[in-house]
N, C-alpha and C. Protein backbone atom coordinates (compact mmCIF):
# COMPACT_ATOMS: atom_id res chain seq x y z
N UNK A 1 41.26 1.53 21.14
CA UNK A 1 40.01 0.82 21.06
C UNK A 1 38.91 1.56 21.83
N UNK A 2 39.42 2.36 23.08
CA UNK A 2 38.23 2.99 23.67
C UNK A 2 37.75 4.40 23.17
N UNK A 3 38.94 4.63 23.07
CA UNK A 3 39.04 6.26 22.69
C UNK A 3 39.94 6.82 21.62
N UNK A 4 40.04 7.38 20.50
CA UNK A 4 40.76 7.77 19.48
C UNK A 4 41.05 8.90 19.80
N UNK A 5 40.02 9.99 19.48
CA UNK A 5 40.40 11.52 19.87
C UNK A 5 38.83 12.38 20.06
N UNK A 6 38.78 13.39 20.32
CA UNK A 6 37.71 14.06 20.95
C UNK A 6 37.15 14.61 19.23
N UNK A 7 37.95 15.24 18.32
CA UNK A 7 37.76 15.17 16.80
C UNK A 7 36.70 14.59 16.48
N UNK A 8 36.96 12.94 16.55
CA UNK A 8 35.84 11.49 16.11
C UNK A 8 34.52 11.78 16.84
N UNK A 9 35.14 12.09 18.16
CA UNK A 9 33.76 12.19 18.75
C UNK A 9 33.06 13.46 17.87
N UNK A 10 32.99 14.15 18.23
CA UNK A 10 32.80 15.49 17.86
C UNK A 10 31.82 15.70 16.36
N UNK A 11 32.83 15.22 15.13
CA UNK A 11 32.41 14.89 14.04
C UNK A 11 31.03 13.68 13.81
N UNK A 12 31.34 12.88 14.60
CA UNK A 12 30.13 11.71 14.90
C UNK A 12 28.76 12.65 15.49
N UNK A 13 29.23 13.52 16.42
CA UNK A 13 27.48 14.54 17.06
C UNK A 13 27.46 15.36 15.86
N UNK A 14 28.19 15.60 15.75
CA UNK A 14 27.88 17.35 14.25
C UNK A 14 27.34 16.63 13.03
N UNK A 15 27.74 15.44 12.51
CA UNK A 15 27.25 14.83 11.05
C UNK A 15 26.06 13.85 11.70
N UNK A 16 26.03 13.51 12.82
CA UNK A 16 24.84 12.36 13.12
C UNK A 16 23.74 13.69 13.21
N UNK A 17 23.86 14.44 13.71
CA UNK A 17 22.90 15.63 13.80
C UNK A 17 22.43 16.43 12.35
N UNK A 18 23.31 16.47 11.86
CA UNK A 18 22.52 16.41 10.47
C UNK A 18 22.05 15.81 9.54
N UNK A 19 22.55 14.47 9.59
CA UNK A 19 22.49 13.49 8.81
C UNK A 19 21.01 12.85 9.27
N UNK A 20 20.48 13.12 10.90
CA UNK A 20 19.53 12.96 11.31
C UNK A 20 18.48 13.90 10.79
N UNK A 21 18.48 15.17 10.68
CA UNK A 21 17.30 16.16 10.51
C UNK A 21 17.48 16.01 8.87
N UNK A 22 18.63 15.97 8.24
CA UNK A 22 18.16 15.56 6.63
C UNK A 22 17.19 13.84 6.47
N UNK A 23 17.31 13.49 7.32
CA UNK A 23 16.53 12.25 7.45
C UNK A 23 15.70 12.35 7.71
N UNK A 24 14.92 12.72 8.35
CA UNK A 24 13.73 13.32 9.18
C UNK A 24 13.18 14.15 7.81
N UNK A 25 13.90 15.14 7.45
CA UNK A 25 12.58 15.62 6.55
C UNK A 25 12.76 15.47 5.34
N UNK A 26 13.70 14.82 4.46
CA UNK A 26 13.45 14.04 3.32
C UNK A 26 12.08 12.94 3.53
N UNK A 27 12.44 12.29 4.74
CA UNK A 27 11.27 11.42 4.81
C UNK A 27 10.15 11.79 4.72
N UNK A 28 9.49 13.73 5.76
CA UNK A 28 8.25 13.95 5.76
C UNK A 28 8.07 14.65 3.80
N UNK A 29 8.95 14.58 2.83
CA UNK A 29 8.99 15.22 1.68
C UNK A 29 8.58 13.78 0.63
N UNK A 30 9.21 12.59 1.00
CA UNK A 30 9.39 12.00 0.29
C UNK A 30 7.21 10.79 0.21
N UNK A 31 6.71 11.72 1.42
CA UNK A 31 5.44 11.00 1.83
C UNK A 31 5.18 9.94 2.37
N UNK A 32 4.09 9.54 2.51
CA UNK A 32 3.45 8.68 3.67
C UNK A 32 3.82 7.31 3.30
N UNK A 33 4.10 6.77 1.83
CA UNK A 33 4.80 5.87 1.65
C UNK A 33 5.92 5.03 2.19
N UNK A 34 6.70 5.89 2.84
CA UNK A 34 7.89 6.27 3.12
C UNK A 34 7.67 4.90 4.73
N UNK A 35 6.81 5.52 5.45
CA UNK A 35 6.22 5.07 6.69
C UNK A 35 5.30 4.31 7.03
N UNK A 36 5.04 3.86 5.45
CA UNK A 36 3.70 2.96 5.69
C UNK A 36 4.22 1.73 6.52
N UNK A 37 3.29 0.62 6.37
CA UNK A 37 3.60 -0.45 6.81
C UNK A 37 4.14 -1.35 5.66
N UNK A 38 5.43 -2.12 6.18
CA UNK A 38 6.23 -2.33 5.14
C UNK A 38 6.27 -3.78 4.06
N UNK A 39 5.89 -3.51 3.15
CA UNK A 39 6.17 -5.07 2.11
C UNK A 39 7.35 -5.07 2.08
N UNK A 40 7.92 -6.17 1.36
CA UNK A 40 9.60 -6.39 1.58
C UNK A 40 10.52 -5.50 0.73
N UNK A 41 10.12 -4.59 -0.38
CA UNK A 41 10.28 -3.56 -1.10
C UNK A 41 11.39 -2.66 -0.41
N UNK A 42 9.52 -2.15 1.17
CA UNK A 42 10.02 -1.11 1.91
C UNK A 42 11.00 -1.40 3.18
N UNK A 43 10.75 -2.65 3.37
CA UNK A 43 11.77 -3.41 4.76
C UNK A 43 13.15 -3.11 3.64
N UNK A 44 13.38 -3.67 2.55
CA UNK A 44 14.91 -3.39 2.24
C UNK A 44 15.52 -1.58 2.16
N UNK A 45 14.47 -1.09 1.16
CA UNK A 45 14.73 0.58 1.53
C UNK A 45 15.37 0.96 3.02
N UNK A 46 14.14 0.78 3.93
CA UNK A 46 14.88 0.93 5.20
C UNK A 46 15.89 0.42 6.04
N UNK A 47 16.06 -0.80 5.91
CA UNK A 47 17.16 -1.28 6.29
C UNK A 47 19.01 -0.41 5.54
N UNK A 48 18.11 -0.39 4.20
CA UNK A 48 19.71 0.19 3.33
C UNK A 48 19.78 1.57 4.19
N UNK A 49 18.66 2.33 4.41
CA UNK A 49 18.76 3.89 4.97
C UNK A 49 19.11 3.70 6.13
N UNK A 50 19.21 2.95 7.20
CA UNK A 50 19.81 2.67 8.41
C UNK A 50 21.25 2.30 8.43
N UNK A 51 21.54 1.24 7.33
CA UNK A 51 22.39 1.34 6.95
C UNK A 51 23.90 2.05 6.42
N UNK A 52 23.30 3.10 5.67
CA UNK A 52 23.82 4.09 5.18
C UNK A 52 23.84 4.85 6.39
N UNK A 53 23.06 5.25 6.96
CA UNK A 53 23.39 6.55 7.94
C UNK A 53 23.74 6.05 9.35
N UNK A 54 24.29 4.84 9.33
CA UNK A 54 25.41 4.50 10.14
C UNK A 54 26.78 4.35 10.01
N UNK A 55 26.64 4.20 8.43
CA UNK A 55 27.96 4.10 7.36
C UNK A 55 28.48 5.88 7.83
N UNK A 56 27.49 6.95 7.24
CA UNK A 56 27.80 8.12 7.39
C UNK A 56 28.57 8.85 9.14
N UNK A 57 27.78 7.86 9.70
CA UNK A 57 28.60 8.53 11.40
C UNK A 57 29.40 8.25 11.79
N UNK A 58 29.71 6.55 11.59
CA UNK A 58 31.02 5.77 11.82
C UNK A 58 32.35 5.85 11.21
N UNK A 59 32.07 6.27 9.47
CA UNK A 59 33.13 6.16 8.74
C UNK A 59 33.47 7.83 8.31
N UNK A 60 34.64 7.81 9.25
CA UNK A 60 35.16 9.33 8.64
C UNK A 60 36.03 9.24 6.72
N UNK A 61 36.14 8.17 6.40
CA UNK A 61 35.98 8.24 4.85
C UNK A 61 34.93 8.42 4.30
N UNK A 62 33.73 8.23 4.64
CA UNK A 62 32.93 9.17 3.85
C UNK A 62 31.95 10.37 4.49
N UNK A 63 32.51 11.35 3.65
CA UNK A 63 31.89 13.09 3.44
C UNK A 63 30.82 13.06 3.65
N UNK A 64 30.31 13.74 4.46
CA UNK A 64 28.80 14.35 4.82
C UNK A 64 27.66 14.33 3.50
N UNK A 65 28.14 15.43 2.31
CA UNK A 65 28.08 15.29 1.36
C UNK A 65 27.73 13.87 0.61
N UNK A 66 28.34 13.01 0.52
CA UNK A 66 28.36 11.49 -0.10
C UNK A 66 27.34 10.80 0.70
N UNK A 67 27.35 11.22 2.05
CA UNK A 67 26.29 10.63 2.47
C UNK A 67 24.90 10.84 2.97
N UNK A 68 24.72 11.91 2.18
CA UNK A 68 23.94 12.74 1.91
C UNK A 68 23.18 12.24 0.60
N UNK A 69 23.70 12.44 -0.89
CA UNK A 69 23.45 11.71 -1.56
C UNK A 69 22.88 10.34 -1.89
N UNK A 70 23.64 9.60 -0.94
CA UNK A 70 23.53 7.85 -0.61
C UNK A 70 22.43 7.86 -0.10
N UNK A 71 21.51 9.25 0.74
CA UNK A 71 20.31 8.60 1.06
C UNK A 71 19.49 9.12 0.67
N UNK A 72 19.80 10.51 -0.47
CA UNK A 72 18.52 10.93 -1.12
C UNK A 72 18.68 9.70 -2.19
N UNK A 73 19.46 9.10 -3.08
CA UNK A 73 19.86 7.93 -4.30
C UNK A 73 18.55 6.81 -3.57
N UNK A 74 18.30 6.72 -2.37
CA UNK A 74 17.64 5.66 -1.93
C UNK A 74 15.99 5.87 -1.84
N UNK A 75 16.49 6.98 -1.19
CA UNK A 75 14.38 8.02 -1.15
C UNK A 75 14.21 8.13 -2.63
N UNK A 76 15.09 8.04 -3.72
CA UNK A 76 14.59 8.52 -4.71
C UNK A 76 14.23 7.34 -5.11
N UNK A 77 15.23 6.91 -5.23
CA UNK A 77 14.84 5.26 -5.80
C UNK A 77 13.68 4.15 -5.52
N UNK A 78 13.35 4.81 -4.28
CA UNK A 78 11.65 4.14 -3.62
C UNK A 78 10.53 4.96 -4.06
N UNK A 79 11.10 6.08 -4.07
CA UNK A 79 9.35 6.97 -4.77
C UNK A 79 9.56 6.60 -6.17
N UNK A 80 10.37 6.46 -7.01
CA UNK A 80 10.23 6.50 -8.32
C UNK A 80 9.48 5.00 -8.70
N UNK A 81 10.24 3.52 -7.45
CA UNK A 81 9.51 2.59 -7.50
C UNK A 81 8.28 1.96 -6.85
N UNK A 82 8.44 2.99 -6.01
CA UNK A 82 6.68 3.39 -5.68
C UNK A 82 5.70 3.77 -6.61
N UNK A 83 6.03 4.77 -7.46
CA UNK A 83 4.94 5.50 -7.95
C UNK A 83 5.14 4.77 -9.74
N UNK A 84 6.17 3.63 -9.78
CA UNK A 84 5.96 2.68 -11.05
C UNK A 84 5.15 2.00 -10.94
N UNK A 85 4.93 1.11 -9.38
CA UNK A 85 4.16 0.22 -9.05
C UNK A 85 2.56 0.78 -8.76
N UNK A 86 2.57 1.82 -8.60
CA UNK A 86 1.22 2.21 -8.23
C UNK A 86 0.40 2.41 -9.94
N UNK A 87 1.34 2.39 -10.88
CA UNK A 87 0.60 3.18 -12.20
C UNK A 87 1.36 1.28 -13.42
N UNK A 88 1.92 0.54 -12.75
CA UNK A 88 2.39 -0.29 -13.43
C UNK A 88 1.93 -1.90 -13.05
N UNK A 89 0.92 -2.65 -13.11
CA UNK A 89 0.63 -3.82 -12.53
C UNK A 89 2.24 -5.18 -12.38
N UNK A 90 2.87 -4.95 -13.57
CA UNK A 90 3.81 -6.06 -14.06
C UNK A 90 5.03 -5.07 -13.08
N UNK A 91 5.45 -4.04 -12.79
CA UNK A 91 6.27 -3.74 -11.91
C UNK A 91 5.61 -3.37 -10.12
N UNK A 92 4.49 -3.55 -10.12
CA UNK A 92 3.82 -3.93 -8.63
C UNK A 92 3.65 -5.41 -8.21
N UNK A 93 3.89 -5.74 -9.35
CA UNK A 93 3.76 -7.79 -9.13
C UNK A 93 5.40 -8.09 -8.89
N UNK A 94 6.84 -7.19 -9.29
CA UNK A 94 7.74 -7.82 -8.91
C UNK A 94 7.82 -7.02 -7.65
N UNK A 95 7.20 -6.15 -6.98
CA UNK A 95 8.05 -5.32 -6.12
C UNK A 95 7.23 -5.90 -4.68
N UNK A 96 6.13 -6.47 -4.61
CA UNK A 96 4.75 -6.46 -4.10
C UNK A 96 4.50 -7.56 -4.54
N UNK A 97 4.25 -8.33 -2.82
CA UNK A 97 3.63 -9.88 -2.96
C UNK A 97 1.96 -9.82 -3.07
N UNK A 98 1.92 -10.63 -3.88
CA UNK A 98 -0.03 -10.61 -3.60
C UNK A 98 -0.24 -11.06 -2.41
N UNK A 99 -1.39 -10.76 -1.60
CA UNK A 99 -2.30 -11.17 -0.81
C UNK A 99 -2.76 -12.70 -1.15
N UNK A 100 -2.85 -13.48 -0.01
CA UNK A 100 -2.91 -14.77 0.13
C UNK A 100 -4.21 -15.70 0.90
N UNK A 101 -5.35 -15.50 0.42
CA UNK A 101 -6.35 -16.38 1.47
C UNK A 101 -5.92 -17.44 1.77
N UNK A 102 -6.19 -17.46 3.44
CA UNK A 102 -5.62 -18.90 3.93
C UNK A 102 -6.62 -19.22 4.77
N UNK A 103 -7.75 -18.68 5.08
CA UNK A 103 -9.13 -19.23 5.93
C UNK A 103 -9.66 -18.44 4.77
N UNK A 104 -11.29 -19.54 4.66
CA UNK A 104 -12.11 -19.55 3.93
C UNK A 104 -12.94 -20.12 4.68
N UNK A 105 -14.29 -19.41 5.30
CA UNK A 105 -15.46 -19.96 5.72
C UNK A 105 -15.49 -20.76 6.72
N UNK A 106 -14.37 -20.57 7.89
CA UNK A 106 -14.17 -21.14 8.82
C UNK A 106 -12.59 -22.18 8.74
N UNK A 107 -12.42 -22.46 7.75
CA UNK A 107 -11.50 -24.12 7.06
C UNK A 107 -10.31 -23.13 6.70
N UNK A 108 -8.84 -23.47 7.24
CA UNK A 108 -7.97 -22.96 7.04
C UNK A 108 -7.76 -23.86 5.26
N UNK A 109 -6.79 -22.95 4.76
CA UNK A 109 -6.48 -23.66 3.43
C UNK A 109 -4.54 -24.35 4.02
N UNK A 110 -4.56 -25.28 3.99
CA UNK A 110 -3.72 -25.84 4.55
C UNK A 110 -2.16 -26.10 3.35
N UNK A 111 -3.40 -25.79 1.93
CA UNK A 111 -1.97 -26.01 1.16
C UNK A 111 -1.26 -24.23 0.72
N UNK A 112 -2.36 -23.47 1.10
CA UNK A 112 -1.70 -21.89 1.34
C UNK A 112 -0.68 -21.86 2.52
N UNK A 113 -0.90 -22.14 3.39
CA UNK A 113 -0.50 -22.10 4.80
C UNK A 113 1.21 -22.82 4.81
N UNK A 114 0.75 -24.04 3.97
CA UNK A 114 2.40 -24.33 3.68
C UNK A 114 3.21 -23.25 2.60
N UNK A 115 2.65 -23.26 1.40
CA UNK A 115 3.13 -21.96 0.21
C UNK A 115 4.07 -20.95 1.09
N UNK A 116 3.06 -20.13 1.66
CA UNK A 116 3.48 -19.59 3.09
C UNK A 116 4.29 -19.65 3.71
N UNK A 117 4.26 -20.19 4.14
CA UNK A 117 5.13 -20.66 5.71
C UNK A 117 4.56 -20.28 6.87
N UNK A 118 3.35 -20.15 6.88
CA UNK A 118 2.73 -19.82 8.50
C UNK A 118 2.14 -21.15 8.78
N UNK A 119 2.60 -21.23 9.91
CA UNK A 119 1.98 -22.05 11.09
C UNK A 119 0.01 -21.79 11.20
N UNK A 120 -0.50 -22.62 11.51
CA UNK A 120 -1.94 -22.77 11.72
C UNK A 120 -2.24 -22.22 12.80
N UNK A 121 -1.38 -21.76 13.81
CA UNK A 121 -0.98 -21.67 15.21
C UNK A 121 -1.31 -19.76 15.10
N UNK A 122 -0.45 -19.45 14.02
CA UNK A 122 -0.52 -18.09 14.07
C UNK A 122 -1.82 -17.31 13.50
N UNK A 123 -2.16 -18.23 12.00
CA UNK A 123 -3.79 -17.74 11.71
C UNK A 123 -4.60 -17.61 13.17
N UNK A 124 -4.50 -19.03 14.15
CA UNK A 124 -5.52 -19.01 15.08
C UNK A 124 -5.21 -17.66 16.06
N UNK A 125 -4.06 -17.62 16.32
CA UNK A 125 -3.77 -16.06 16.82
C UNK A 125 -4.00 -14.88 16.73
N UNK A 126 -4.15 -14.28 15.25
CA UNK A 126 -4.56 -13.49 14.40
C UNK A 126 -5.81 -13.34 14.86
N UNK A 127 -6.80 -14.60 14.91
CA UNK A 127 -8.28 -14.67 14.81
C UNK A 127 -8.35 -14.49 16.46
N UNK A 128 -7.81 -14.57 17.50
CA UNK A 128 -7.87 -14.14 18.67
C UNK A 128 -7.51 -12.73 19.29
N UNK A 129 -6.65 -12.55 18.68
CA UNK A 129 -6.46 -11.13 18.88
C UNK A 129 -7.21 -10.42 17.97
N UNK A 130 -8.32 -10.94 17.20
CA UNK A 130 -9.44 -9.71 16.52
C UNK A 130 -10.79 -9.92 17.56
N UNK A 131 -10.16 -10.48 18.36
CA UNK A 131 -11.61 -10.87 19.65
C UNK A 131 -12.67 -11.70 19.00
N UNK A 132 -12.29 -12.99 18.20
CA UNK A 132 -12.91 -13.69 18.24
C UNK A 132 -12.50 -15.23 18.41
N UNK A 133 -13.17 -15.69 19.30
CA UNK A 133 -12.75 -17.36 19.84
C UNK A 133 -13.17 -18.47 19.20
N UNK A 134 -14.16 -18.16 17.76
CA UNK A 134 -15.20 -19.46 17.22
C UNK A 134 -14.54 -19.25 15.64
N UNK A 135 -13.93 -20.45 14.88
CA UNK A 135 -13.31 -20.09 13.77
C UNK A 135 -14.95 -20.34 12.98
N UNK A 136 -16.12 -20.58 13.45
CA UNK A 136 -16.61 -20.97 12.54
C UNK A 136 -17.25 -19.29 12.31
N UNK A 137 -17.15 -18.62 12.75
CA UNK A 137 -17.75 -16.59 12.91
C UNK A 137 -16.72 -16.43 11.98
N UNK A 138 -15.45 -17.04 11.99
CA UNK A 138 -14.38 -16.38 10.48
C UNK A 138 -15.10 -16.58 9.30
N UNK A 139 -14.73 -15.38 8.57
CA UNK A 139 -15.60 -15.67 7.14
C UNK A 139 -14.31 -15.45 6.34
N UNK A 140 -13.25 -14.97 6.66
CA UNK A 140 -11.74 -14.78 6.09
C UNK A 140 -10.32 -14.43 6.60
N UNK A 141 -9.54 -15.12 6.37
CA UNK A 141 -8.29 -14.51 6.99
C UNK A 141 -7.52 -14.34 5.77
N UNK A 142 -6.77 -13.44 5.73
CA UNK A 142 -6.00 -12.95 4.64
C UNK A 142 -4.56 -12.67 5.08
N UNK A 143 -3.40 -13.48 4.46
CA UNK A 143 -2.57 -12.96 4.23
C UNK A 143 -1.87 -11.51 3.65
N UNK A 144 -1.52 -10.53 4.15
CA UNK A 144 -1.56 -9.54 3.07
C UNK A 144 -0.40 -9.33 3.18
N UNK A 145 0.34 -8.42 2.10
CA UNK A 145 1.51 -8.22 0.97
C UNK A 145 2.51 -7.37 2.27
N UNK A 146 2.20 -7.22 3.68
CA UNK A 146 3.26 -7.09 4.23
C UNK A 146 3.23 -8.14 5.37
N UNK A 147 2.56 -9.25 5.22
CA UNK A 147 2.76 -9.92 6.03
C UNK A 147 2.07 -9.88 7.42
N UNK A 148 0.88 -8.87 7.35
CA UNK A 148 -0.08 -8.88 8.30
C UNK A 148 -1.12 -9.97 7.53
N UNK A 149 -1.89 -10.12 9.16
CA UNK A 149 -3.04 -11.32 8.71
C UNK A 149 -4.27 -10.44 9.46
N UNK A 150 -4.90 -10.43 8.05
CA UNK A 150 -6.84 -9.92 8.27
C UNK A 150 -7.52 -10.51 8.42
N UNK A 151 -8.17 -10.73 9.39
CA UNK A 151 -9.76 -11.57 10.02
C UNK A 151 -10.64 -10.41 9.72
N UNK A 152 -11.64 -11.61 8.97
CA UNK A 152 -12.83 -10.95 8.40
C UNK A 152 -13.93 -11.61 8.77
N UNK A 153 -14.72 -10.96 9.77
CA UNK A 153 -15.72 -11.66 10.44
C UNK A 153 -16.82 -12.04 9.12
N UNK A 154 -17.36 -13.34 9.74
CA UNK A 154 -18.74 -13.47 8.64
C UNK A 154 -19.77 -12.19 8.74
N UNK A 155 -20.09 -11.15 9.77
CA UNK A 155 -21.05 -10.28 10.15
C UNK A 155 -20.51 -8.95 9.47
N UNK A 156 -18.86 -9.06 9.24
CA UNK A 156 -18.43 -7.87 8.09
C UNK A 156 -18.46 -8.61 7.10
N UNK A 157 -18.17 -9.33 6.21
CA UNK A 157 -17.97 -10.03 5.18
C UNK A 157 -18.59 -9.31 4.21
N UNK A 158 -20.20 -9.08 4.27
CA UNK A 158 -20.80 -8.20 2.43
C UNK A 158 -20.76 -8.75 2.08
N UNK A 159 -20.33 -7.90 0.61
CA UNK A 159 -20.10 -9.12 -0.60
C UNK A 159 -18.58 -9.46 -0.62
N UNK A 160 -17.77 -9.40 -0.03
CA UNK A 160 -16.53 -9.92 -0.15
C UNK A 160 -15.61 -9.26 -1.04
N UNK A 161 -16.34 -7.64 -1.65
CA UNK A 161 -15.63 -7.19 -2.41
C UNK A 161 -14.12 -6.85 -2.32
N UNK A 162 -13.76 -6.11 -1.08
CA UNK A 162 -12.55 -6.09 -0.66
C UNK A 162 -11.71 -7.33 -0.76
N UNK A 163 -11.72 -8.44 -0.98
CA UNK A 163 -11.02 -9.27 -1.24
C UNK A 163 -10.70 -9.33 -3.00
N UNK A 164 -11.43 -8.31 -3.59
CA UNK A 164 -10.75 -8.40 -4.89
C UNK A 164 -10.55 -9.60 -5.56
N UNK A 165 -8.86 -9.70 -5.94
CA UNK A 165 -8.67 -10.61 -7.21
C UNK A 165 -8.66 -12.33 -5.96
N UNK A 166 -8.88 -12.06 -5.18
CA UNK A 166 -9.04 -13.54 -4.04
C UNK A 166 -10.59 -14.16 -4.42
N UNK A 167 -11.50 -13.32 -4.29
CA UNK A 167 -13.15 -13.58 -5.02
C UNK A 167 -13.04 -15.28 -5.79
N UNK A 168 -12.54 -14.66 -6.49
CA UNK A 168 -12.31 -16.04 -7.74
C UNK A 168 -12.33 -17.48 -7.01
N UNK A 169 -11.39 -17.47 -6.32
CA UNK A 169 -11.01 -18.88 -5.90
C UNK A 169 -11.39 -19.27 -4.87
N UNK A 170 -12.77 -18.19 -4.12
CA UNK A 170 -13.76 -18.63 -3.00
C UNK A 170 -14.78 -19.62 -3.57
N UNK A 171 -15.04 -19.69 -4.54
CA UNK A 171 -16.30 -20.86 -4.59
C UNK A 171 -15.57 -22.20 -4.63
């Protein structure tokens, strides 16, 4: 249980060490995607790639090789559904949550907020940590597709273009 043989060890530094620098720069190959900030798409990608390349250090049944594969099969499988969703609306709508207004003009939307599942507690948080203390200076808070929340002061607001396909259901 403590110790098997110096072998295990051994094999665990020599394949974690590569299995690490093939990780490392598949990732800087595979682009900025890769590292963005994550919708639930990219939280599962990464989780499986953590996954896998713990599978690869721990389990001397599988080959360097195999697990090697197992995590280009995964980088590939995110750029290819990356770059569907970027050129495909109906495969960016299953992969990619829309953006969610839940303050409007000061007035939280209370039946978004349930849809949701955020607390009123956390919008007001959001709107404090953008350094502002008066919800009535909010001109928007936005849910967005990884689960960050945007405060949009009334003094940035404009025309509200950046809110896109949300526009609609402000009046």
């Amino acid at each position: 249980m403590w110790f098997d043989s110096w072998s295990d060890i051994v094999r665990v530094l020599l394949v974690g060490i590569a299995s690490y620098a093939f990780l490392i720069v598949s990732i800087r190959v595979s682009g900025k995607r890769t590292l963005a900030q994550l919708n639930a798409f990219d939280f599962i990608v990464t989780v499986a790639l953590g996954s896998t390349l713990a599978t690869i250090l721990l389990t001397s049944d599988v080959a360097f090789v195999e697990g090697i594969v197992a995590l280009s099969l995964l980088l590939l499988l995110q750029a290819v559904v990356a770059f569907a969703a970027a050129v495909s609306r109906r495969i960016r709508k299953l992969t990619t949550s829309a953006p969610t207004l839940v303050l409007w003009d000061g007035q939280m939307d209370e039946a978004a907020l349930l849809r949701q599942r955020i607390a009123r507690a956390d919008v007001e948080q959001a709107i404090r940590q953008s350094g502002t203390g008066d919800l009535g200076t909010v001109a928007a808070v936005v849910l967005e597709s990884n689960g960050k929340l945007s405060v949009i002061s009334r003094e940035h607001l404009g025309d509200a273009s950046a809110l896109g396909a949300l526009r609609p259901s402000l009046t």
